[in-house]
C-alpha atoms as a PDB file:
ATOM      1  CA  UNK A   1       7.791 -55.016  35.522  1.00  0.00           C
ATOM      2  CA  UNK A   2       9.281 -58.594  33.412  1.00  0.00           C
ATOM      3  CA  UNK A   3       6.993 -61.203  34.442  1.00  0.00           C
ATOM      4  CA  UNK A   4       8.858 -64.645  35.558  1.00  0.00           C
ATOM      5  CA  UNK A   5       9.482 -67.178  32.573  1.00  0.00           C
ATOM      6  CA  UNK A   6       7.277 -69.692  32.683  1.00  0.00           C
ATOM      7  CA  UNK A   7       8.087 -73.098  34.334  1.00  0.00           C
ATOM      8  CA  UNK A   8       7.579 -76.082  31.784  1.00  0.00           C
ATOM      9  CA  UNK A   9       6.836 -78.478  34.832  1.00  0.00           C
ATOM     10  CA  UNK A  10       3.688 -76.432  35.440  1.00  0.00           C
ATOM     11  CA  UNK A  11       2.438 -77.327  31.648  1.00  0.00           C
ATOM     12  CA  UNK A  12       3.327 -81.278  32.193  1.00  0.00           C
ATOM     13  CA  UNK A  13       0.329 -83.700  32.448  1.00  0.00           C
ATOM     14  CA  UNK A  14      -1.138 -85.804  35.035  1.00  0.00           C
ATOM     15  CA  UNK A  15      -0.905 -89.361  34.681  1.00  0.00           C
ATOM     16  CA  UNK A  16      -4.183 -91.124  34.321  1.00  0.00           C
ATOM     17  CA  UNK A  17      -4.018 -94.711  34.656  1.00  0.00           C
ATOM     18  CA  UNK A  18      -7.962 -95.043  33.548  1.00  0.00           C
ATOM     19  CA  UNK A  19      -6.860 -93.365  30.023  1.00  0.00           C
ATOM     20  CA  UNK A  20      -5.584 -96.112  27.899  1.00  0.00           C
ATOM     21  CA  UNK A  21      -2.395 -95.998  25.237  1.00  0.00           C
ATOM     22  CA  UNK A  22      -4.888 -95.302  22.881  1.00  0.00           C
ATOM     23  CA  UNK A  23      -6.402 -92.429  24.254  1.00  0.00           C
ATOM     24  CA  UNK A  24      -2.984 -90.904  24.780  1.00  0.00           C
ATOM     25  CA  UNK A  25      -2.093 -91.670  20.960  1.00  0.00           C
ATOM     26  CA  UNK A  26      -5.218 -89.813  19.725  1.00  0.00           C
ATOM     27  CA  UNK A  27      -4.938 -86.798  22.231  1.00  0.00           C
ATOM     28  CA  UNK A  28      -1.842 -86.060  20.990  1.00  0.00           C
ATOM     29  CA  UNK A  29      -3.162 -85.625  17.607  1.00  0.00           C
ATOM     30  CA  UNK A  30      -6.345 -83.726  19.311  1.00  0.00           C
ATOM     31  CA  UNK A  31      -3.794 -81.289  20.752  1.00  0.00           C
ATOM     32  CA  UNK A  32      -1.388 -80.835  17.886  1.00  0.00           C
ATOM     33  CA  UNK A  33      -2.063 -77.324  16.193  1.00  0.00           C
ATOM     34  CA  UNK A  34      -1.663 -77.071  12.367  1.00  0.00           C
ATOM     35  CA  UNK A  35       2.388 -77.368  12.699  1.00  0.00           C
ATOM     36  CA  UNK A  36       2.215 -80.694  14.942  1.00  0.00           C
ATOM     37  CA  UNK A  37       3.948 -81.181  18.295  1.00  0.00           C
ATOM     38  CA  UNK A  38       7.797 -80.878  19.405  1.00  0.00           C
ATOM     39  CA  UNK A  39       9.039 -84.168  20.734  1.00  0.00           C
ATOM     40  CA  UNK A  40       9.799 -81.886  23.949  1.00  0.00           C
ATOM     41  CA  UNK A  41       5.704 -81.590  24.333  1.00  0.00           C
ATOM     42  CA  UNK A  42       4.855 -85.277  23.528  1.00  0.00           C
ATOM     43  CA  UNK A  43       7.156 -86.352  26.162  1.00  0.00           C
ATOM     44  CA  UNK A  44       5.860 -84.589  28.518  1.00  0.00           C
ATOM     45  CA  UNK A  45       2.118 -85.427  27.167  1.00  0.00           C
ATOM     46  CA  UNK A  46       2.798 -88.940  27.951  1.00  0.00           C
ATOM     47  CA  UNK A  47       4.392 -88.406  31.513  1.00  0.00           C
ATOM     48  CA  UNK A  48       5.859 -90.997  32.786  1.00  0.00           C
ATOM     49  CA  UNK A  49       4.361 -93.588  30.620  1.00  0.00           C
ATOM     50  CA  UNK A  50       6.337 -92.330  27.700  1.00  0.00           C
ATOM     51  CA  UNK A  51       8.657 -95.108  28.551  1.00  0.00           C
ATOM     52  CA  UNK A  52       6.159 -98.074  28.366  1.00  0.00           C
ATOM     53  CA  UNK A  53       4.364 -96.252  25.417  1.00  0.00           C
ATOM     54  CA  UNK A  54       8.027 -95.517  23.571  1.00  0.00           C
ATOM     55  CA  UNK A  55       9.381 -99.531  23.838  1.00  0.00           C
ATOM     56  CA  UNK A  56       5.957-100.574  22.667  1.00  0.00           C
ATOM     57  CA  UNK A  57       6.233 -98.764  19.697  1.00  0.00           C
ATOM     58  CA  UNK A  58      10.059 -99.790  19.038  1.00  0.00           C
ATOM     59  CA  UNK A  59       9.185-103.720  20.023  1.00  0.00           C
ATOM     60  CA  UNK A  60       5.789-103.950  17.398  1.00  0.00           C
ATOM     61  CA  UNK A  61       8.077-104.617  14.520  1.00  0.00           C
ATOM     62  CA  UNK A  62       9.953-107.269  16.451  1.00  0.00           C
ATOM     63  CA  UNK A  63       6.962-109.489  17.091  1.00  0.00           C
ATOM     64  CA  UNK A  64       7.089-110.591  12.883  1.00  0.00           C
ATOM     65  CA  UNK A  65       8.806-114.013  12.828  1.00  0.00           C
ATOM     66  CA  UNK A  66      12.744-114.481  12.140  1.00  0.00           C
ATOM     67  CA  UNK A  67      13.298-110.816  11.579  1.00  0.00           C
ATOM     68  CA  UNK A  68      16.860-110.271  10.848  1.00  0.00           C
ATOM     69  CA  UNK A  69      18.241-106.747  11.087  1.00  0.00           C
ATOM     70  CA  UNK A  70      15.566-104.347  12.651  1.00  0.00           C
ATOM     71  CA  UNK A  71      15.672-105.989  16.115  1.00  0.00           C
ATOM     72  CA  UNK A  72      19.223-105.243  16.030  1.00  0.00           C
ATOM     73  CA  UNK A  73      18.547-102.135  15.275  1.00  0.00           C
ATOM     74  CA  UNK A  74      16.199-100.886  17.781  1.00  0.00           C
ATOM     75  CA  UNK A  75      17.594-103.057  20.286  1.00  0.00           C
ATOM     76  CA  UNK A  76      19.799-100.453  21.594  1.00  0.00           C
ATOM     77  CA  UNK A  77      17.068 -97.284  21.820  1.00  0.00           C
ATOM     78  CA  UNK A  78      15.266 -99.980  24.020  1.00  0.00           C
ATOM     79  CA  UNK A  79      18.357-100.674  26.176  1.00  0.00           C
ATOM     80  CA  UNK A  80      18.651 -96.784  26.252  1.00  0.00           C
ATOM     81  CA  UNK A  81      14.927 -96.557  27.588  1.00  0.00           C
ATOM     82  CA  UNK A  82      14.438 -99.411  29.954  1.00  0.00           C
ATOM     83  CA  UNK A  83      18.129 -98.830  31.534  1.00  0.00           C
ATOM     84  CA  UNK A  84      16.510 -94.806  32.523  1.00  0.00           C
ATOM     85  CA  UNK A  85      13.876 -96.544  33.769  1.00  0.00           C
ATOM     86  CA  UNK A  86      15.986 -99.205  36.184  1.00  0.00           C
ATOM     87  CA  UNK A  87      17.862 -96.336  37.009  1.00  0.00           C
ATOM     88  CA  UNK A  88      14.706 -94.524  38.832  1.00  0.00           C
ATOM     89  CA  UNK A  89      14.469 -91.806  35.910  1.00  0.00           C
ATOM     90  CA  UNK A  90      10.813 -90.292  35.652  1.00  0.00           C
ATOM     91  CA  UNK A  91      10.722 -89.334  31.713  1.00  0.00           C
ATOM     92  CA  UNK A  92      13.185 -90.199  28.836  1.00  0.00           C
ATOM     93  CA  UNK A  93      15.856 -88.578  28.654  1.00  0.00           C
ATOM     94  CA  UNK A  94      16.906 -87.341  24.867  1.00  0.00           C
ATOM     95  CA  UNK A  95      18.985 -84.850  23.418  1.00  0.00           C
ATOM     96  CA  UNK A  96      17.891 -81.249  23.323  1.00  0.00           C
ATOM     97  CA  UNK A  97      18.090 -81.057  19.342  1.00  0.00           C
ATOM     98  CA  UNK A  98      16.235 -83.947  19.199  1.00  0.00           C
ATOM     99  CA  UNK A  99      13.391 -82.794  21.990  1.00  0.00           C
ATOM    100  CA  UNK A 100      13.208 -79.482  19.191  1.00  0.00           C
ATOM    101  CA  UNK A 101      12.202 -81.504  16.438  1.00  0.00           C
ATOM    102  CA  UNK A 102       8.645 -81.292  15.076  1.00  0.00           C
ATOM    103  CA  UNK A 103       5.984 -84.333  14.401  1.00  0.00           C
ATOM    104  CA  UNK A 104       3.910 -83.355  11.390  1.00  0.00           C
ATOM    105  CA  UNK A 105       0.110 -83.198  12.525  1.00  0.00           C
ATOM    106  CA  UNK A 106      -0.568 -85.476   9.337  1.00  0.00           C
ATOM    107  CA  UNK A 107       1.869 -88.180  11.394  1.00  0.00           C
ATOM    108  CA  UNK A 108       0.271 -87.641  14.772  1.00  0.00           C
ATOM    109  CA  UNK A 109      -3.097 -88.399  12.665  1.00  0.00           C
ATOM    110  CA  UNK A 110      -2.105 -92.090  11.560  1.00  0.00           C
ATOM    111  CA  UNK A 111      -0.788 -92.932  14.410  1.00  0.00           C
ATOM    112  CA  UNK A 112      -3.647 -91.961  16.232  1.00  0.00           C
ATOM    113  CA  UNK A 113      -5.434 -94.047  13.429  1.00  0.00           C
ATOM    114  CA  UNK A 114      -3.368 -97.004  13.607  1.00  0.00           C
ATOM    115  CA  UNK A 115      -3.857 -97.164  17.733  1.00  0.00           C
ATOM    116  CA  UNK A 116      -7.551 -96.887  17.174  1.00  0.00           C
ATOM    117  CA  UNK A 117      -7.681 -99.427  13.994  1.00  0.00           C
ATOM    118  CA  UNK A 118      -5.953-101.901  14.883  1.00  0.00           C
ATOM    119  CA  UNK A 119      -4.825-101.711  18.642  1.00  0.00           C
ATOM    120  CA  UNK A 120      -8.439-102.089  20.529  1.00  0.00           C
ATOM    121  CA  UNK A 121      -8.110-105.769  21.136  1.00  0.00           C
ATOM    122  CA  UNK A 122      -4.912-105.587  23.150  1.00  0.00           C
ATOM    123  CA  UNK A 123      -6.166-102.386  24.986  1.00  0.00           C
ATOM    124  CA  UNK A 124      -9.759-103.944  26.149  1.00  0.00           C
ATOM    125  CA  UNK A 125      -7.896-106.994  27.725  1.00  0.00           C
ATOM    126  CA  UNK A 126      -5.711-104.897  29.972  1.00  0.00           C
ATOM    127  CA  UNK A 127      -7.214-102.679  33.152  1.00  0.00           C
ATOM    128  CA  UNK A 128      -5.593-101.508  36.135  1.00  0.00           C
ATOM    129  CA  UNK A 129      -5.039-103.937  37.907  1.00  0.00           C
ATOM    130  CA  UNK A 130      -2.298-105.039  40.723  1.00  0.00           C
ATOM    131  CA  UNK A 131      -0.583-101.930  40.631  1.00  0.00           C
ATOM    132  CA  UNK A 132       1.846-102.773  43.319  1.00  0.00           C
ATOM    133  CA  UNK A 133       3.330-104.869  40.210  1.00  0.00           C
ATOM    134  CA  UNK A 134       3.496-101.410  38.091  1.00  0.00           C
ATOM    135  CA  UNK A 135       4.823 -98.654  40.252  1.00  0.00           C
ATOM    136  CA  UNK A 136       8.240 -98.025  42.237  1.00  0.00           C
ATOM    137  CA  UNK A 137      10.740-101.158  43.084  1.00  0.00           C
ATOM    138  CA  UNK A 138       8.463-103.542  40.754  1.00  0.00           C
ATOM    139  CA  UNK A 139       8.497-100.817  37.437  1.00  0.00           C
ATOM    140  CA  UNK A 140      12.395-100.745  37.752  1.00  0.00           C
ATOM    141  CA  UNK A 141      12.131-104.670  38.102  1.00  0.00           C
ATOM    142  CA  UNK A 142       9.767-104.544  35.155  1.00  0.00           C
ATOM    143  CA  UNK A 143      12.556-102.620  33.219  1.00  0.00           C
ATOM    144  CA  UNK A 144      15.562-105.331  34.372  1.00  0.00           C
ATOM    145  CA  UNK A 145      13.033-108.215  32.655  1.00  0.00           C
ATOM    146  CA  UNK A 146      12.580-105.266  29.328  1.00  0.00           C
ATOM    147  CA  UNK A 147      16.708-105.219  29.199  1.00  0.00           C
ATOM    148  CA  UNK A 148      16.567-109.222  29.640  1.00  0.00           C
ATOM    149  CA  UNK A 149      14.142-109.961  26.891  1.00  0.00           C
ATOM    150  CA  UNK A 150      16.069-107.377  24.320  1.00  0.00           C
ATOM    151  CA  UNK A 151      19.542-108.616  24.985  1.00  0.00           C
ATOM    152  CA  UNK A 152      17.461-112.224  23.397  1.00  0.00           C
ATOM    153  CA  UNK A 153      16.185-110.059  20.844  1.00  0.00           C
ATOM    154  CA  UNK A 154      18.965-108.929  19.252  1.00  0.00           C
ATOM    155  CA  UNK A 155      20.235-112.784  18.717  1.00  0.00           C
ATOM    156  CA  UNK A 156      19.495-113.794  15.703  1.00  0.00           C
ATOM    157  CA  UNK A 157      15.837-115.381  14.242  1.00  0.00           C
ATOM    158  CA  UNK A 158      14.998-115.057  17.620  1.00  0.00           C
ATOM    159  CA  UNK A 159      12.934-111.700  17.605  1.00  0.00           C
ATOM    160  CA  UNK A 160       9.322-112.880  18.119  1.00  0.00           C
ATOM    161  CA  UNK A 161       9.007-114.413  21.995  1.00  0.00           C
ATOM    162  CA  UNK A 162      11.059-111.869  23.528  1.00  0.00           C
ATOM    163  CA  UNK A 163       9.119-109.266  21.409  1.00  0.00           C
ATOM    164  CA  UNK A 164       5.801-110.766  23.108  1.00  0.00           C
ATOM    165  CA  UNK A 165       7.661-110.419  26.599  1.00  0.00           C
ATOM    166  CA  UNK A 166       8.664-106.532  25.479  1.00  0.00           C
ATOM    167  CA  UNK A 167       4.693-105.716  24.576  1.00  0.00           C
ATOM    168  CA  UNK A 168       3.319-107.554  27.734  1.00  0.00           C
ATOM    169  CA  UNK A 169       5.645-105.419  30.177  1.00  0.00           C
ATOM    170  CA  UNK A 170       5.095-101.837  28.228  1.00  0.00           C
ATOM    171  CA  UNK A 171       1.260-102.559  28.205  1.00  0.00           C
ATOM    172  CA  UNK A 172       1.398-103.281  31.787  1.00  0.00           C
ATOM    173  CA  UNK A 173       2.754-100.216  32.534  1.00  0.00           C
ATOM    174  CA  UNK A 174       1.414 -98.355  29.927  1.00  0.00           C
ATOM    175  CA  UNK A 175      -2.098 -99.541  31.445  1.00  0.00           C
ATOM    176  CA  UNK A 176      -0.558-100.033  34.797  1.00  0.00           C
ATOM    177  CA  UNK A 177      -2.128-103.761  34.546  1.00  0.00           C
ATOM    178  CA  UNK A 178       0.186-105.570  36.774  1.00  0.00           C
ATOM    179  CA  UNK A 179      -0.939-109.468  35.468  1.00  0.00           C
ATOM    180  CA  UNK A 180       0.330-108.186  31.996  1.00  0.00           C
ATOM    181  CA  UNK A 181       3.452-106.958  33.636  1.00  0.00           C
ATOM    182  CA  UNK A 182       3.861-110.905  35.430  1.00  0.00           C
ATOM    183  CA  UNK A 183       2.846-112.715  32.252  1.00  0.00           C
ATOM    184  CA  UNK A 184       5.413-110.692  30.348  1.00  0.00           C
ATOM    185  CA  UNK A 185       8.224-111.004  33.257  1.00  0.00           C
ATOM    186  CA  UNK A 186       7.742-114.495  32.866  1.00  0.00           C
ATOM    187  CA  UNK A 187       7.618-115.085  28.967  1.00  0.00           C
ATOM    188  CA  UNK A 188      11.086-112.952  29.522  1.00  0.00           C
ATOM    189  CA  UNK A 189      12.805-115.183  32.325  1.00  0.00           C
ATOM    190  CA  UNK A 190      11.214-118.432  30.373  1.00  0.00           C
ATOM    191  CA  UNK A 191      12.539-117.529  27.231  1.00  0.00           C
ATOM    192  CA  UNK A 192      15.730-116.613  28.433  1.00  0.00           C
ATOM    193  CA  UNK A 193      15.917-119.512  30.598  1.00  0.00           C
ATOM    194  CA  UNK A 194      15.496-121.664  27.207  1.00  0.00           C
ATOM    195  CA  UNK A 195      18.195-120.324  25.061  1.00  0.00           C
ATOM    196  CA  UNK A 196      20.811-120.901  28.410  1.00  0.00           C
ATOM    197  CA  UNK A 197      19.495-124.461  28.518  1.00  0.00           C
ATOM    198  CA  UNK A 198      20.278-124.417  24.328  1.00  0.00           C
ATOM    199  CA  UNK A 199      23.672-122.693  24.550  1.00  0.00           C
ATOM    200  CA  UNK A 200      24.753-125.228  27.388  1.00  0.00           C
ATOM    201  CA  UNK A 201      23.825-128.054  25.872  1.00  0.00           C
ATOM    202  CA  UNK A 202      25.605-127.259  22.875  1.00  0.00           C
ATOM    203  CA  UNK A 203      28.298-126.343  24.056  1.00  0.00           C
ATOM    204  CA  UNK A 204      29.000-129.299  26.205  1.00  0.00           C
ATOM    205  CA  UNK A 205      27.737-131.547  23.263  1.00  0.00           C
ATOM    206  CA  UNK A 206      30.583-129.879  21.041  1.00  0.00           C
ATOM    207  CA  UNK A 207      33.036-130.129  24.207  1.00  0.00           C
ATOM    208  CA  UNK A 208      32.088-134.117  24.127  1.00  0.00           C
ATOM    209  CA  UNK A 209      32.325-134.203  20.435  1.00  0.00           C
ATOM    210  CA  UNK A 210      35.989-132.790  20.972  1.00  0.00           C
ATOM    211  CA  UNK A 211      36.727-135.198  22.895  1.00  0.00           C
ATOM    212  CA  UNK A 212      35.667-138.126  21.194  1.00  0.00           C
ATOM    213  CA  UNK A 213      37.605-137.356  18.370  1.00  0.00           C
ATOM    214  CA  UNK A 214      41.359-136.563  20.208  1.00  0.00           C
ATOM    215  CA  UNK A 215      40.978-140.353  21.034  1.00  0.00           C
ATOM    216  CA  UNK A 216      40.245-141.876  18.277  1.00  0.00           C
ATOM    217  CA  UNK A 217      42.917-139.399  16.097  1.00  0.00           C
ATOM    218  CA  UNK A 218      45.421-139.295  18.888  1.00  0.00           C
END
């Protein structure tokens, strides 16, 4: 008798809050075998904090000051991510030859590495904490202020405040730590706030410097 094939959503994880992004960085490399993991079985690894986890990754390279060209770059996979996650998804959502592809277990080690080196500070000041800002309505509200922040990131020598907004809010729900997911919200609405308050005044300063000039050359 042909037994049943087996249902991948049995093999998915359990999301622990109390495990930190670090710990999930170095138990993926614990549970890689000699060949490394698909990106199919990483996703699922990280549940549904693959999202928070994911946009940290792509926004680290954004915090380094008037960086032209890579936040433009990963801009859009952000978009991609935090728009799934205003739109209720559970896990990212990627191609299936993509989901096939393997990361090396020599990869999985240095990140793991990297987490542990030179991550620890930023992981010992978040906790759980006001999870009603972390879960359901406020996550997809969480995800709005992500899209907000890297629609200012791709603007040019602009990178490094949103960036800080983009690692606040994937911490906090990485970590489920809703006061990083506030402080983050609002370096995102401030920031954006600012450049409107730029933009406006200069484009009513160039509408007055217009103007000046028809009457004195008219």
């Amino acid at each position: 008798m042909s037994s049943a094939a087996p249902n991948p959503l049995l093999h998915r994880h359990s999301d622990d809050p109390h495990q930190g992004f670090i710990g999930l960085v170095a138990s993926l490399a614990e549970a890689s075998g000699p060949d490394g993991l698909t990106i199919g079985e990483i996703r699922d690894r990280l549940d549904e904090r693959a999202f928070g986890l994911m946009i940290l990754i792509l926004a680290i390279p954004c915090l380094v000051p008037a960086l032209y060209g890579v936040p433009q770059i990963v801009g859009v996979p952000i978009l991609l991510l935090a728009g799934q996650m205003l739109a209720g998804r559970e896990e990212p959502w990627l191609p299936a030859g993509m989901l096939k592809r393997t990361v090396s277990k020599s990869m999985l080690d240095r990140m793991a590495d990297f987490a542990v080196k030179r991550m620890g500070w930023l992981e010992r000041l978040s906790k759980p904490r006001l999870r009603l800002f972390t879960t359901g309505l406020a996550e997809r509200m969480a995800a709005a202020f992500m899209i907000l922040a890297t629609l200012t990131i791709v603007l040019p020598m602009t990178n490094t405040v949103p960036s800080v907004a983009l690692a606040l809010l994937a911490v906090g729900l990485i970590q489920r730590d809703g006061l990083f997911v506030a402080a983050g919200a609002t370096v995102a609405v401030g920031w954006a706030t600012a450049i409107a308050v730029v933009a406006t005044g200069f484009l009513l300063g160039a509408g007055w410097a217009v103007g000046l000039m028809a009457r004195f050359t008219g």
